[in-house]
Protein backbone atom coordinates (compact mmCIF):
# COMPACT_ATOMS: atom_id res chain seq x y z
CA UNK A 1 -270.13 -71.49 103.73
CA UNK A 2 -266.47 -71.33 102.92
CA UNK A 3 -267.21 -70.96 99.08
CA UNK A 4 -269.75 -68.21 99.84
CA UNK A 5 -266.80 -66.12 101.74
CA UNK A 6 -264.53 -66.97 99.12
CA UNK A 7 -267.26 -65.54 95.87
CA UNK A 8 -267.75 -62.71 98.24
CA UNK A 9 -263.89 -61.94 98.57
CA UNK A 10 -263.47 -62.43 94.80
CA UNK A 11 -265.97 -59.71 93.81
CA UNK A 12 -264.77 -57.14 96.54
CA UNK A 13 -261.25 -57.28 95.29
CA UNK A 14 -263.00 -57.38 91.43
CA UNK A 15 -265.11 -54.05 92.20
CA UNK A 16 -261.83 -52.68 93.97
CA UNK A 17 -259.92 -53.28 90.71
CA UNK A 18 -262.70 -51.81 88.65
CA UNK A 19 -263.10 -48.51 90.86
CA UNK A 20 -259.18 -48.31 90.69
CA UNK A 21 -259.28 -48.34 86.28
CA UNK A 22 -261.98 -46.18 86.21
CA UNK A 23 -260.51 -43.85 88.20
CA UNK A 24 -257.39 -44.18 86.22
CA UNK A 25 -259.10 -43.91 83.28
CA UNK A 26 -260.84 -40.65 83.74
CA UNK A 27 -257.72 -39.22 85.61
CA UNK A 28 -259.23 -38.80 88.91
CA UNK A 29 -262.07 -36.28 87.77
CA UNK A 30 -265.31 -36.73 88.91
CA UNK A 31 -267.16 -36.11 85.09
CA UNK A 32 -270.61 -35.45 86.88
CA UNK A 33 -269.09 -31.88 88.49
CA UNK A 34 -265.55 -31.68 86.56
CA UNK A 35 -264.04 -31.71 89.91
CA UNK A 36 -260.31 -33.39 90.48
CA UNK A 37 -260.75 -35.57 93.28
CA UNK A 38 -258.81 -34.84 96.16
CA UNK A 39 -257.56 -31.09 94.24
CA UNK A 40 -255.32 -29.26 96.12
CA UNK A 41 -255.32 -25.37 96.16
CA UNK A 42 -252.16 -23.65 95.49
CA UNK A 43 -252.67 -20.87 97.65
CA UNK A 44 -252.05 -18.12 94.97
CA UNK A 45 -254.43 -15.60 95.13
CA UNK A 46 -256.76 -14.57 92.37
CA UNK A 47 -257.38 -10.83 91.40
CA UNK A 48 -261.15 -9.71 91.31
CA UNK A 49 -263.22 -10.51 88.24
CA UNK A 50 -261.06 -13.32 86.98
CA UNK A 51 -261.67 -16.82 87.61
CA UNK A 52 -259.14 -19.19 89.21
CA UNK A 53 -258.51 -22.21 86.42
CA UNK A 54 -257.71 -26.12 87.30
CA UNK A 55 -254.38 -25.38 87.19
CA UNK A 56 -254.11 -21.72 87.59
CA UNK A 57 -254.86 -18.50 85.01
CA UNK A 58 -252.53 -17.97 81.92
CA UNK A 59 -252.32 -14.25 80.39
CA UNK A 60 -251.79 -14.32 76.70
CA UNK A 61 -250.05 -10.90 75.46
CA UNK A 62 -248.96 -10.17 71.48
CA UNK A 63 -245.49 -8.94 71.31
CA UNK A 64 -244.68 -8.89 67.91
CA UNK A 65 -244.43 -11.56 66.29
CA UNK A 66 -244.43 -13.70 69.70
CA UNK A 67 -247.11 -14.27 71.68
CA UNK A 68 -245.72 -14.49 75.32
CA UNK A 69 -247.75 -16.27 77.96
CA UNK A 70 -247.58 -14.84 81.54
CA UNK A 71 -248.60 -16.55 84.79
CA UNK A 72 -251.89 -15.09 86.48
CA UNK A 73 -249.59 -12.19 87.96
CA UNK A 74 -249.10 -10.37 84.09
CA UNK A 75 -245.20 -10.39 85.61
CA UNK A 76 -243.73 -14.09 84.94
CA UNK A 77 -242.99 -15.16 81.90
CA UNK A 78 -244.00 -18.78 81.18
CA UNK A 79 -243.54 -19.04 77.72
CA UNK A 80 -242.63 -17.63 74.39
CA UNK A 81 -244.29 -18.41 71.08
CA UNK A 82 -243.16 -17.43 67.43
CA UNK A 83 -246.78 -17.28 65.57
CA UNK A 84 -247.57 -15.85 62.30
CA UNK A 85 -250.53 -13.09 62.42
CA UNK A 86 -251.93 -14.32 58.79
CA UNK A 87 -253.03 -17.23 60.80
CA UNK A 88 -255.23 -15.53 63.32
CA UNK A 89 -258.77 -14.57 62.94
CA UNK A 90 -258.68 -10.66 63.22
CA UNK A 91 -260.42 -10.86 66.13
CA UNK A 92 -258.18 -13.05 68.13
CA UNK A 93 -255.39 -11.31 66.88
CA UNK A 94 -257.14 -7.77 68.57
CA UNK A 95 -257.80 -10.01 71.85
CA UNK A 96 -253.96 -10.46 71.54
CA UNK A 97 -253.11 -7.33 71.21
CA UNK A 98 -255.15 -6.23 74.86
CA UNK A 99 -254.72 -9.05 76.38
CA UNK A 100 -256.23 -12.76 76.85
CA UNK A 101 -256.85 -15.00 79.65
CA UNK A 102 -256.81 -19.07 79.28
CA UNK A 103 -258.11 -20.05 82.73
CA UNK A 104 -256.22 -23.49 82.78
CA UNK A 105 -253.75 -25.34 80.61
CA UNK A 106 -255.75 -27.61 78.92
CA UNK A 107 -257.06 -24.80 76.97
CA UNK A 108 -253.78 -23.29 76.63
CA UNK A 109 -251.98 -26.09 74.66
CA UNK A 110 -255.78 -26.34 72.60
CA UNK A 111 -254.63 -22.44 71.82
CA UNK A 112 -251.24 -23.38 70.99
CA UNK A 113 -252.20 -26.66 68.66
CA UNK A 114 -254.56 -24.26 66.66
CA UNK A 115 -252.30 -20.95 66.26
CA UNK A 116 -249.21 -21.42 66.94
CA UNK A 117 -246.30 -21.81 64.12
């Protein structure tokens, strides 16, 4: 009977071990939804019509040659980046020019791998 308690005990603390990588692994998202577990809301507020990112909205505006990222509020600066215009598809570069939103950073820094100089 001991033995049984003991295999039982072993495989608990195996599938706790398991559950612990895997959640490691795939940083705490649950892939089925795309949901962080446990996500905590900053509290900003979000205008109407644009949609509130994992980890906030980014504005994108052309200045230049510089393409300055803004927080959701158009006002704070959270970034500058030199980029050369030859290396933008005309129609991102008129996106630019009026404006672009990246709803979270993971597809900011996929923006800034592809464009920037």
């Amino acid at each position: 009977m001991r033995k049984f308690f003991c295999c039982i005990s072993v495989f608990f603390i195996l599938g706790i071990l398991c559950l612990g990588y895997y959640l490691t692994y795939t940083g705490g998202k649950d892939v089925s939804q795309g949901l962080a577990l446990g996500q905590i809301t900053t509290g900003r507020s979000v205008n109407a019509g644009e949609k509130k990112g994992e980890y906030g909205i980014y504005y994108l505006q052309l200045e230049g040659d510089t393409v300055v990222i803004y927080e959701n509020n158009k006002q704070t600066v959270y970034d500058r980046i030199p980029i050369h215009r030859d290396s933008l598809p005309k129609e991102l570069l008129q996106q630019l020019k009026k404006g672009k939103y990246i709803k979270n950073k993971r597809e900011l820094y996929a923006f800034l791998e592809n464009y920037s100089s």
